[in-house]
Every structure is written in structure tokens, then in C-alpha cells.
Protein backbone atom coordinates (compact mmCIF):
# COMPACT_ATOMS: atom_id res chain seq x y z
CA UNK A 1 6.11 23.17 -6.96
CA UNK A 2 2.47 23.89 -6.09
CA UNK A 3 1.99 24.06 -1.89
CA UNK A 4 -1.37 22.17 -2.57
CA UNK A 5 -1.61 19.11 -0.36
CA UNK A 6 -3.24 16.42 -2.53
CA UNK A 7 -5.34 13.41 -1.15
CA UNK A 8 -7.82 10.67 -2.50
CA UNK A 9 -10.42 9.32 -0.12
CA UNK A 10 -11.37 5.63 0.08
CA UNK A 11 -14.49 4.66 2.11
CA UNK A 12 -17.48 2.88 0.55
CA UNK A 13 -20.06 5.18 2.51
CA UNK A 14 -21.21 8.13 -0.11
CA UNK A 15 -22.61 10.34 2.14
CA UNK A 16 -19.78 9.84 5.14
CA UNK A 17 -17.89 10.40 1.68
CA UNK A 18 -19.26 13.09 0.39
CA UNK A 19 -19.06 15.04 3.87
CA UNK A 20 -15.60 14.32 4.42
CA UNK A 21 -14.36 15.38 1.32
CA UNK A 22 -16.94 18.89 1.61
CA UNK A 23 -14.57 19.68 5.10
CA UNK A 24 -11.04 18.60 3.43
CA UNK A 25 -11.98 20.89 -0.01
CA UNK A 26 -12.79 23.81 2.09
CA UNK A 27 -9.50 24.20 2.98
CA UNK A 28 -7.60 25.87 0.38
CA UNK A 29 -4.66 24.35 0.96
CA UNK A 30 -5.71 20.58 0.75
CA UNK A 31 -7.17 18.96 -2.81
CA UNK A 32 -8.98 15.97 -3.15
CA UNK A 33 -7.80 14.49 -6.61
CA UNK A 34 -10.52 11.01 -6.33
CA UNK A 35 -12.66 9.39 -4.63
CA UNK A 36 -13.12 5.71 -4.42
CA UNK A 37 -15.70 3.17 -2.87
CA UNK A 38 -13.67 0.10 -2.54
CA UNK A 39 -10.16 -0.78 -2.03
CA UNK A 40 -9.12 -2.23 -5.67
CA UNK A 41 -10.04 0.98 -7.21
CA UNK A 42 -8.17 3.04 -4.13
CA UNK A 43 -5.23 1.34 -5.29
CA UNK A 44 -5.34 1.59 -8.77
CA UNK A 45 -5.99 5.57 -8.26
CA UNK A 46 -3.06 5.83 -5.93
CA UNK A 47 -0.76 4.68 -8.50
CA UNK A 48 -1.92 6.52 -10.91
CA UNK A 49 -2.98 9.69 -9.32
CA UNK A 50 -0.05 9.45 -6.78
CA UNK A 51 -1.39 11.67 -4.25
CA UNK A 52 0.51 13.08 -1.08
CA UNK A 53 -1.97 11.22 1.04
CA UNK A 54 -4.70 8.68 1.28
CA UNK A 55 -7.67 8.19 3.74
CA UNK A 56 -8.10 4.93 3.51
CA UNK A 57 -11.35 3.40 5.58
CA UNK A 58 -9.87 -0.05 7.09
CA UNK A 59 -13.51 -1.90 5.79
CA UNK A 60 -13.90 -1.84 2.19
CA UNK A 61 -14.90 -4.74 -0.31
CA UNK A 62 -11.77 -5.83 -2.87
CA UNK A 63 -9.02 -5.25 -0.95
CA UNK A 64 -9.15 -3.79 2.74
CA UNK A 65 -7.69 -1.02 4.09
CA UNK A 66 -4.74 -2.81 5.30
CA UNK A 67 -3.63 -4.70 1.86
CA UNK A 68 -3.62 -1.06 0.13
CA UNK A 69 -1.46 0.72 2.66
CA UNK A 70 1.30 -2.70 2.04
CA UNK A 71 0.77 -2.57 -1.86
CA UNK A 72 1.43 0.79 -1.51
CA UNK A 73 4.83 0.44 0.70
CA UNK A 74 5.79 -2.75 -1.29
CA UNK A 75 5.42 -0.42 -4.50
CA UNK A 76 7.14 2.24 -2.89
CA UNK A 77 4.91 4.64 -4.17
CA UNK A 78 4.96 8.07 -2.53
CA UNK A 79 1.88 8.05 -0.63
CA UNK A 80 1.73 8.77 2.76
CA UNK A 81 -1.76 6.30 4.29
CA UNK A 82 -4.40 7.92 7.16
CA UNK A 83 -6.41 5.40 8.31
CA UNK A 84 -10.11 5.94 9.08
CA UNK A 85 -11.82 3.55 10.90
CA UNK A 86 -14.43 2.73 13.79
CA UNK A 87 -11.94 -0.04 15.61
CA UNK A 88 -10.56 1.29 19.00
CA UNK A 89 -8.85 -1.69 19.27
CA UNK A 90 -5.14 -2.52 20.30
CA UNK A 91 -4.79 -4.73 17.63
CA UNK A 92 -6.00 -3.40 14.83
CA UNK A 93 -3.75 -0.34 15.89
CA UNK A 94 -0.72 -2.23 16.16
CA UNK A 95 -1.04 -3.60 12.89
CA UNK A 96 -1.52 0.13 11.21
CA UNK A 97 1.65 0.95 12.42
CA UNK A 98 3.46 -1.97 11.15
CA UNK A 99 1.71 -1.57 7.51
CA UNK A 100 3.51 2.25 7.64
CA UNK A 101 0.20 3.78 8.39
CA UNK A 102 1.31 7.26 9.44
CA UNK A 103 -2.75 8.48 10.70
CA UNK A 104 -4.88 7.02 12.39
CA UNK A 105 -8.54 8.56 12.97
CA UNK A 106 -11.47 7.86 14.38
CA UNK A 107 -14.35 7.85 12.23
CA UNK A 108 -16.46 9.66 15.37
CA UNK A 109 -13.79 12.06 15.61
CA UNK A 110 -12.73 13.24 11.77
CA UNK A 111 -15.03 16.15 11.20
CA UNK A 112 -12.62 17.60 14.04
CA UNK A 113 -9.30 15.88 13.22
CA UNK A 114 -8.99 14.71 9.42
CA UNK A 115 -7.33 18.25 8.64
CA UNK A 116 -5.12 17.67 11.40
CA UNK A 117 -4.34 14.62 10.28
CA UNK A 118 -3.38 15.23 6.79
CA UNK A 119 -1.17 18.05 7.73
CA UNK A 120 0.33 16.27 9.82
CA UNK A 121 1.21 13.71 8.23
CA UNK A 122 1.71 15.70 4.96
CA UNK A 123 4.98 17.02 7.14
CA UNK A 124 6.24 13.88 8.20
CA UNK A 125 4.65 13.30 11.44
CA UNK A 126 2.45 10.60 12.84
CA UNK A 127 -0.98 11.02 13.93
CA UNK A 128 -2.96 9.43 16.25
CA UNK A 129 -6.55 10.31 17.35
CA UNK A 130 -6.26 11.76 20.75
CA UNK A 131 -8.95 9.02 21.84
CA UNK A 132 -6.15 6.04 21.52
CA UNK A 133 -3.02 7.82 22.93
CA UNK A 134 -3.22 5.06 26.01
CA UNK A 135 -3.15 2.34 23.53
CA UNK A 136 0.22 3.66 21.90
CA UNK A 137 1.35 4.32 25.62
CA UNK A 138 0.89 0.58 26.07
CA UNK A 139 2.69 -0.74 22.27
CA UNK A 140 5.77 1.36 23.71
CA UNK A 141 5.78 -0.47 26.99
CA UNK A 142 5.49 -3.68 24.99
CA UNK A 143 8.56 -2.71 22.77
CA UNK A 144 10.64 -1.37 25.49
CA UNK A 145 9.93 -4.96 27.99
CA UNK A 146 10.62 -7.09 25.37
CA UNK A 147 13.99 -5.69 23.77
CA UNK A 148 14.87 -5.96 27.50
CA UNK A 149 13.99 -9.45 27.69
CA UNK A 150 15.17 -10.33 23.98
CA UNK A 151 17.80 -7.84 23.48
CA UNK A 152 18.95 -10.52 20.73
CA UNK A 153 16.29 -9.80 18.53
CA UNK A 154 18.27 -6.08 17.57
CA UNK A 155 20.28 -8.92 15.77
CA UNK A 156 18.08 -9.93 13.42
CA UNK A 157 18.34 -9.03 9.99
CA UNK A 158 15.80 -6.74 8.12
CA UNK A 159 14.65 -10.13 6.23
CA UNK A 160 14.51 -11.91 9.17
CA UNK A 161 12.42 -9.57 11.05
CA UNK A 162 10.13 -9.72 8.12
CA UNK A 163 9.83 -13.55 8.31
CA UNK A 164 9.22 -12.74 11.97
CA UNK A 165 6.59 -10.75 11.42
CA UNK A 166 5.03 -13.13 9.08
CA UNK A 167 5.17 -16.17 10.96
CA UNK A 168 3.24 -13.96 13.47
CA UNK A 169 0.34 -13.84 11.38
CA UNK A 170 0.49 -17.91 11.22
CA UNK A 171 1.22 -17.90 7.65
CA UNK A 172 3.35 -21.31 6.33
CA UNK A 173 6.69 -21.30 5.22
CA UNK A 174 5.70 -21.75 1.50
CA UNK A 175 3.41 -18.50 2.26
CA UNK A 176 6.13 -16.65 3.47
CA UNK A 177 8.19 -17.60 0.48
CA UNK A 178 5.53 -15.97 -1.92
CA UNK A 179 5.64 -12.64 0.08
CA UNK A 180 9.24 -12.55 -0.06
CA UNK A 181 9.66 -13.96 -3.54
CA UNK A 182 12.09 -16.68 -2.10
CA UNK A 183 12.68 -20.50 -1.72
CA UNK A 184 10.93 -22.12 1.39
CA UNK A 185 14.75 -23.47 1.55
CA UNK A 186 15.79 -19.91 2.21
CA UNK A 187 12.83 -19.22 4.51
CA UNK A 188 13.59 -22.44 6.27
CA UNK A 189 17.17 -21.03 6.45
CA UNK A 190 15.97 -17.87 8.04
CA UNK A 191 13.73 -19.47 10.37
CA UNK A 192 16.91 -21.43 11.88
CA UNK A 193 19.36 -18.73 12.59
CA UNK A 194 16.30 -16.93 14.78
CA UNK A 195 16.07 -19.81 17.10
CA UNK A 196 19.85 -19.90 17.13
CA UNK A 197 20.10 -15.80 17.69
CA UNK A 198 16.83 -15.65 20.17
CA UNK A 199 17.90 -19.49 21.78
CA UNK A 200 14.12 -21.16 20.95
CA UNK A 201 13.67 -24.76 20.57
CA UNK A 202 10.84 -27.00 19.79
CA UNK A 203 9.10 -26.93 16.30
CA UNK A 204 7.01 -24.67 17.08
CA UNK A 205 8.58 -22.15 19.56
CA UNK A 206 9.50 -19.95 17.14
CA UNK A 207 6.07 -19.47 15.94
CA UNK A 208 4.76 -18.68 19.61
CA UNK A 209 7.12 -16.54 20.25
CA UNK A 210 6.11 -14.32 16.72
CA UNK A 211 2.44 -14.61 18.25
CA UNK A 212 2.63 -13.47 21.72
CA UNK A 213 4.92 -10.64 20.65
CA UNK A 214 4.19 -9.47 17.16
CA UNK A 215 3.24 -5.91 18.21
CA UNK A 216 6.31 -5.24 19.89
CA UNK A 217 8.67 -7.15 16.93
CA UNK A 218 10.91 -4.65 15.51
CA UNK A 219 10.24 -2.94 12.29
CA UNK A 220 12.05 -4.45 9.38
């Protein structure tokens, strides 16, 4: 089995591009395999290519860099996503993480952190730009403060934690039947036992309670 690490970069800027594939190549351990300018081709190289990893810019046109990095868990194919991207933002973060995104790197900071990155990640570990390590800090408060205020939500099923998760993002029950390839019946069904298991009534309280806390909503 060859020790190469190899990786296809998706960002439509050539020369930002170009540059960052000049710094991965001179390592003679790493191999870029492709290159792509928008996120439908990204995707259709990762599956066939199947590369270790991915850098993935989060802007692209076709798909984003967010609908990649959940084709490519929904797929289950084996490559692990790094994130490139401008946004020092909480959210945007948060949402990575959820999507499986094991790097995330500042676009200001990759000439001196993409290798890191990709090694990294190429051994199983997360990565975070050092620039953002208060913004994790504060996702793990978020976690920890809510499963103390809603310890019932360890009782959720995976399923329902993914219906969760969805209803976070204020998509409708027939939506959420589409992602999960189910009936609305069953997501209806779903949608019930939470407010029994997390005791929320209304119409509409379970969907609040998916918004205020969907960063700190446990993985599926």
C-alpha cells in the first residue's frame, strides 16, 4: 500500500489554486490527484478519484462546500473533507462539524497550515485553525449546558436526532421526508415521541427548540 497521502483541491480561484496545490506537491509525501473549480465537478472527482482527502473551499458555484462534504458522508465514500474558507464565524463552524468536516482552515492562514491539516486529518484527527480555537471552546460549553439542561435528549434515537437536526434548519416535514427517504407519516411520528421524550408542547416548540440549540444537538 503506497504511504502517499492523496488529495483533490476544490476552490474556484486558479491562482489561490494553483499556489496551494505548488505547497501541498512539494511535499513528497502528499499527491494532488485533481483539481476542480466548482463543487459539481469536486464531487464527481471524489467519487471517482476517491482520494484520502479533499480541500473543499465552502464558496463554489454548483454545489457549495457544505452539500459535497454530506454527499460525500451520505455516500459513504472514504474521503476525509478540510474545509477552506474566509468565514470566522461560529456558525458556519458549527455546521462543518456537523457535515463530518474533519479540517477546518483559514484561507489567510493555509500557506502555513494546509500540510498540517491534511496530515492531520489523514491520521484521524481533527483540525482546527489555531485562529478559531475560542469558537470550539464555546460549541463545547454549548454541548455540555444543554445535555445538563436536556439530559433527555441522550434518548433520542440516531433518526430522531437527524430529524432534529433538520427541523433546525426550518425545513418542512415533507422536506425532511425526502432527506430521509421516508413518509411525512413517519416523520410526523418522529416528531411526536421528541416532544414526549424532551416534554415540549405547542406546535411549534419543537421547532424552537431545534433552532436555538442546533449547534449543541447531538450527532446522529
Amino acid at each position: 500500500m503506497s504511504s502517499v497521502v492523496t488529495i483533490i483541491i476544490a476552490d474556484d480561484h486558479p491562482i489561490f489554486r494553483k499556489g496551494l496545490r505548488e505547497l501541498i506537491d512539494a511535499d513528497p509525501t502528499l499527491r494532488v490527484v485533481g483539481e476542480t473549480s466548482d463543487g459539481v465537478s469536486a464531487l464527481a472527482a471524489i467519487t471517482d478519484a476517491r482520494p484520502d482527502i479533499a480541500v473543499l473551499d465552502v464558496d463554489m458555484p454548483g454545489h457549495d462546500g457544505f452539500e459535497v462534504a454530506r454527499a460525500v458522508r451520505d455516500r459513504r465514500l472514504p474521503t476525509a473533507i478540510i474545509f477552506l474558507t474566509m468565514y470566522k464565524d461560529e456558525r458556519v463552524l458549527n455546521n462543518a462539524l456537523d457535515a463530518d468536516v474533519m479540517g477546518y482552515v483559514l484561507k489567510d492562514g493555509a500557506a502555513t497550515e494546509i500540510i498540517a491539516a491534511i496530515k492531520a486529518v489523514k491520521a484521524g484527527e481533527h483540525f482546527l485553525s489555531p485562529a478559531l480555537s475560542t469558537l470550539l471552546v464555546s460549541r463545547t460549553r454549548r454541548v455540555r449546558k444543554l445535555a445538563s439542561a436536556a439530559p433527555a435528549l441522550e434518548t433520542l434515537s440516531p433518526t430522531e436526532r437527524k430529524v432534529l437536526k433538520l427541523l433546525a434548519e426550518f425545513k418542512t416535514t415533507k422536506e425532511i421526508a425526502d432527506v430521509l427517504c421516508v413518509s411525512p407519516r413517519t416523520v410526523d411520528h418522529h416528531r411526536a415521541n421528541m416532544a414526549v421524550k424532551l416534554g415540549l408542547r405547542g406546535q411549534h416548540a419543537l421547532t424552537r427548540f431545534a433552532v436555538a440549540n442546533q449547534s449543541a444537538i447531538p450527532e446522529p
